[in-house]
C-alpha atoms as a PDB file:
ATOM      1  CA  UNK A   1      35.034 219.996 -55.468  1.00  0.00           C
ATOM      2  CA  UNK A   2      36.841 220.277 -52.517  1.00  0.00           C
ATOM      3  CA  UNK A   3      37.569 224.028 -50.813  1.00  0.00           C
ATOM      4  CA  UNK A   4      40.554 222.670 -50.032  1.00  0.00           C
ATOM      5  CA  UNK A   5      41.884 221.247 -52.868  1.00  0.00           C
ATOM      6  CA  UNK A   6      40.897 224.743 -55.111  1.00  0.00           C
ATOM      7  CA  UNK A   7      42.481 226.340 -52.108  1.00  0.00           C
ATOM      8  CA  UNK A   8      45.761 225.346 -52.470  1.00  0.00           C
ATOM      9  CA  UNK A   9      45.310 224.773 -56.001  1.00  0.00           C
ATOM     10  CA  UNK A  10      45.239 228.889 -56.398  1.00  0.00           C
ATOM     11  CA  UNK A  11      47.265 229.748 -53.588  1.00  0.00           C
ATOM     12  CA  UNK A  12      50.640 229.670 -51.975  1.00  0.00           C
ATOM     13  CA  UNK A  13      49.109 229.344 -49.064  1.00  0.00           C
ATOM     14  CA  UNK A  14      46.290 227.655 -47.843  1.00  0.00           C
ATOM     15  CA  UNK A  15      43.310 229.741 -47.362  1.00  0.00           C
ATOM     16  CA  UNK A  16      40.368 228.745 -45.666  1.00  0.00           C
ATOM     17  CA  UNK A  17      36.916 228.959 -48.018  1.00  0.00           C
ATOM     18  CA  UNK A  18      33.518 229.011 -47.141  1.00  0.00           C
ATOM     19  CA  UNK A  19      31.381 225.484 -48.478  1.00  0.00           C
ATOM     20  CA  UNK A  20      30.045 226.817 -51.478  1.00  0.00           C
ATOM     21  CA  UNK A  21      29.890 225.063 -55.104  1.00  0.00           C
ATOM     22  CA  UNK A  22      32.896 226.590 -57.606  1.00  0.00           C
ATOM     23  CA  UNK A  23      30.677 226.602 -60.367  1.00  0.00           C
ATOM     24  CA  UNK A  24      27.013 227.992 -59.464  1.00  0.00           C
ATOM     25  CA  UNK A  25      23.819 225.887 -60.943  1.00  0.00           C
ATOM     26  CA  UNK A  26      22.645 228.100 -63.463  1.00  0.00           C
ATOM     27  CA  UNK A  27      26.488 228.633 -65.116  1.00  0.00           C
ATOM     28  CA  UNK A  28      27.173 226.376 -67.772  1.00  0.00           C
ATOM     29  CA  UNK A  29      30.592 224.646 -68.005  1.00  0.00           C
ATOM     30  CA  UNK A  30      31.316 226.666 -71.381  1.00  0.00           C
ATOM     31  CA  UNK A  31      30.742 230.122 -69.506  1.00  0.00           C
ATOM     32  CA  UNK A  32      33.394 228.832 -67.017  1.00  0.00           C
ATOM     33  CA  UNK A  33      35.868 227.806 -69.217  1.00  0.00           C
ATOM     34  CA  UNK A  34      35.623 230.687 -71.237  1.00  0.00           C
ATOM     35  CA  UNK A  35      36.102 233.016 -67.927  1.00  0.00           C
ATOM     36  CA  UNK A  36      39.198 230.802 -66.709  1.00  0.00           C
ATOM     37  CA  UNK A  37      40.907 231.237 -70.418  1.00  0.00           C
ATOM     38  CA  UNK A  38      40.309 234.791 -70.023  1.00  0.00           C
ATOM     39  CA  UNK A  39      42.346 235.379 -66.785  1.00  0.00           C
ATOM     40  CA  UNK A  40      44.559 232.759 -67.733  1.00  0.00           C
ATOM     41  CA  UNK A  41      43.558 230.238 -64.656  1.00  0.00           C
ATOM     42  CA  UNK A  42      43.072 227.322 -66.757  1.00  0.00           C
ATOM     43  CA  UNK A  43      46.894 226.253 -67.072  1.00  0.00           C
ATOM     44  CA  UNK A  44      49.862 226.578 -64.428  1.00  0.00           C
ATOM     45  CA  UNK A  45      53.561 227.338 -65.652  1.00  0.00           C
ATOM     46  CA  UNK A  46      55.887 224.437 -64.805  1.00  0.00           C
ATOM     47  CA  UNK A  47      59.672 224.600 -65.866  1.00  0.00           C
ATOM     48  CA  UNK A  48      61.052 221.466 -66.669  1.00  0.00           C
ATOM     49  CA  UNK A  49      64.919 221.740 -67.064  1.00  0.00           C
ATOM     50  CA  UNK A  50      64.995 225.639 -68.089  1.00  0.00           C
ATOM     51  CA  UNK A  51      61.357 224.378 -70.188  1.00  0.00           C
ATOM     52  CA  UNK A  52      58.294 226.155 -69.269  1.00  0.00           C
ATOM     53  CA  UNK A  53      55.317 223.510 -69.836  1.00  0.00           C
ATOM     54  CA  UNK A  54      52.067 224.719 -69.535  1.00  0.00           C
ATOM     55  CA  UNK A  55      49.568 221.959 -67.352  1.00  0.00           C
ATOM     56  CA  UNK A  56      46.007 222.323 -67.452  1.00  0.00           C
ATOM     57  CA  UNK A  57      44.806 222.568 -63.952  1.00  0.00           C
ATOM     58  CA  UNK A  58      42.651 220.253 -62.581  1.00  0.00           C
ATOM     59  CA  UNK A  59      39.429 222.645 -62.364  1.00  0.00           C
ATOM     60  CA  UNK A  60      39.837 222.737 -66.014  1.00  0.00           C
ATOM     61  CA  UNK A  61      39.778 219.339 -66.808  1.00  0.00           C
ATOM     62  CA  UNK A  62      37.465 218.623 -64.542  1.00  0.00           C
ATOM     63  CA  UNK A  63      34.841 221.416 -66.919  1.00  0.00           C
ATOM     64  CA  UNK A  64      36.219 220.427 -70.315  1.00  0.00           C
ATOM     65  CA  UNK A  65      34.574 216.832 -68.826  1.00  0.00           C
ATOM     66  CA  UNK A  66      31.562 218.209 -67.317  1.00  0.00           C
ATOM     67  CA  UNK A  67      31.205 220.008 -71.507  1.00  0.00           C
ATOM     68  CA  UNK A  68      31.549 216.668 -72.846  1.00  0.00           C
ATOM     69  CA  UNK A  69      28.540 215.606 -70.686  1.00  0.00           C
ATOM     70  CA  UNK A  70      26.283 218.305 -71.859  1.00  0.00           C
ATOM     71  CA  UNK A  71      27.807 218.425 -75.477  1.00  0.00           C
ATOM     72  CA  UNK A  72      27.032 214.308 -76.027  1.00  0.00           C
ATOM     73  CA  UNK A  73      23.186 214.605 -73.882  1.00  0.00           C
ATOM     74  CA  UNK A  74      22.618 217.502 -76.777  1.00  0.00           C
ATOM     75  CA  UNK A  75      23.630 215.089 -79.286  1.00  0.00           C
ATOM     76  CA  UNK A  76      21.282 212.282 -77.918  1.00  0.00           C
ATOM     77  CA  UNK A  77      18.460 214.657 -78.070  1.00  0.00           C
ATOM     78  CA  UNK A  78      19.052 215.718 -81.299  1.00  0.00           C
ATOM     79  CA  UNK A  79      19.381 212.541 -82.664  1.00  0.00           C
ATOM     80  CA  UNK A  80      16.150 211.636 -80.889  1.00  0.00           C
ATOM     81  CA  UNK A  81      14.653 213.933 -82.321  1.00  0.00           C
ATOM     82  CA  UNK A  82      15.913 213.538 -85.476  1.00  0.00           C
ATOM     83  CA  UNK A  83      14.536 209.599 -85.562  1.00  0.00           C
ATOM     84  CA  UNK A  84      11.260 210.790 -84.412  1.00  0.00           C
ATOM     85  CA  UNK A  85      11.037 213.341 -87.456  1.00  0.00           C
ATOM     86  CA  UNK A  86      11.681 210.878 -89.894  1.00  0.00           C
ATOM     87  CA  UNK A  87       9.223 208.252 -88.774  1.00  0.00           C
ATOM     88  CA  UNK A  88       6.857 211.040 -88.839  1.00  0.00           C
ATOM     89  CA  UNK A  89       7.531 212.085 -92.280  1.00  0.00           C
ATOM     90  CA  UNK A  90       8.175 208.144 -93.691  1.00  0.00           C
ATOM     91  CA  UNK A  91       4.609 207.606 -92.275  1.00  0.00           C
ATOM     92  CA  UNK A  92       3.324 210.861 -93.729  1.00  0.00           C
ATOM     93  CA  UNK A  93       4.580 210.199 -97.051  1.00  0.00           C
ATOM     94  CA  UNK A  94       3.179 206.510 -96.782  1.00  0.00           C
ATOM     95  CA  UNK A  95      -0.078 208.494 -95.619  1.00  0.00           C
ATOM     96  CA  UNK A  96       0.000 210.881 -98.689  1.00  0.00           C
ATOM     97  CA  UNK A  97       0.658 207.890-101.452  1.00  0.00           C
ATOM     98  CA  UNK A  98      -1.874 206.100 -99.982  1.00  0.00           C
ATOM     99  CA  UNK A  99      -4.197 208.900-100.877  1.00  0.00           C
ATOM    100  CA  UNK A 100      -2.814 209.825-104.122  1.00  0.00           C
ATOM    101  CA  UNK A 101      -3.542 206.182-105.293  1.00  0.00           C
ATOM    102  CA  UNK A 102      -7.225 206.462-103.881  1.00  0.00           C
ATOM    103  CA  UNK A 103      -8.023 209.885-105.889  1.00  0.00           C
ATOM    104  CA  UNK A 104      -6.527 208.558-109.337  1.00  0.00           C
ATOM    105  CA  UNK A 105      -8.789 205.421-108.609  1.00  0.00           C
ATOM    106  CA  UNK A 106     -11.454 207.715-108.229  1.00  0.00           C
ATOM    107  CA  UNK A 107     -10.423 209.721-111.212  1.00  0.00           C
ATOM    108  CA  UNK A 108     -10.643 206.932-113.443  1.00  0.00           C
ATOM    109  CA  UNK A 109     -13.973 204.980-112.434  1.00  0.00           C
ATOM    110  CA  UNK A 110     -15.553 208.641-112.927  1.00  0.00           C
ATOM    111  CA  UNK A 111     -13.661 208.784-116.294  1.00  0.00           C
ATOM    112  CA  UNK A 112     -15.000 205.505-116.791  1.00  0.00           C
ATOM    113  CA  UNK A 113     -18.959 206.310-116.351  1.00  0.00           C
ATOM    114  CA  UNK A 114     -18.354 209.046-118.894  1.00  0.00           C
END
């Protein structure tokens, strides 16, 4: 984001920021949102006609979208996944019939010879 825009976005007046990132790599989107909701940074007070309306703020949005992202790849990996695992057991079970079928043959040519 801009250093700007969060700027005057959380002040009165602008201030100027050094070019950093808002969010740091290693912070997930879920740690952020839960740290704006704490200090109550995630909406801005607007009265409408003696109405106070809270607005989500834009950096909020912005991480509720960024969750979505990570929430849905999550999903495609587990599905993935999921697909993979029951191949793997369709083929096993395919695998362990197969068998089955070979030992009763077994079973009854050696019953057979009795």
């Amino acid at each position: 984001m801009d250093s700007k825009y969060i700027a005057n976005m959380y002040s009165s007046t602008p201030i100027v920021v050094a070019s950093k990132p808002v969010v740091a790599p290693e912070k997930r989107a879920t740690r952020v949102l839960g740290g704006m909701k704490i200090h109550g940074s995630h909406i801005k007070n607007i009265e409408v006609d003696g109405e106070i309306i809270d607005i989500p703020r834009a950096a909020y949005i912005k991480l509720l979208e960024e969750q979505i992202k990570e929430l849905r790849r999550q999903v495609t990996i587990v599905t993935e996944r999921n697909i993979r695992m029951n191949t793997t057991i369709q083929r096993m079970q395919t695998s362990f019939r197969d068998e089955i079928r070979a030992i009763r043959l077994e079973l009854d040519r050696k019953i057979d010879m009795r």
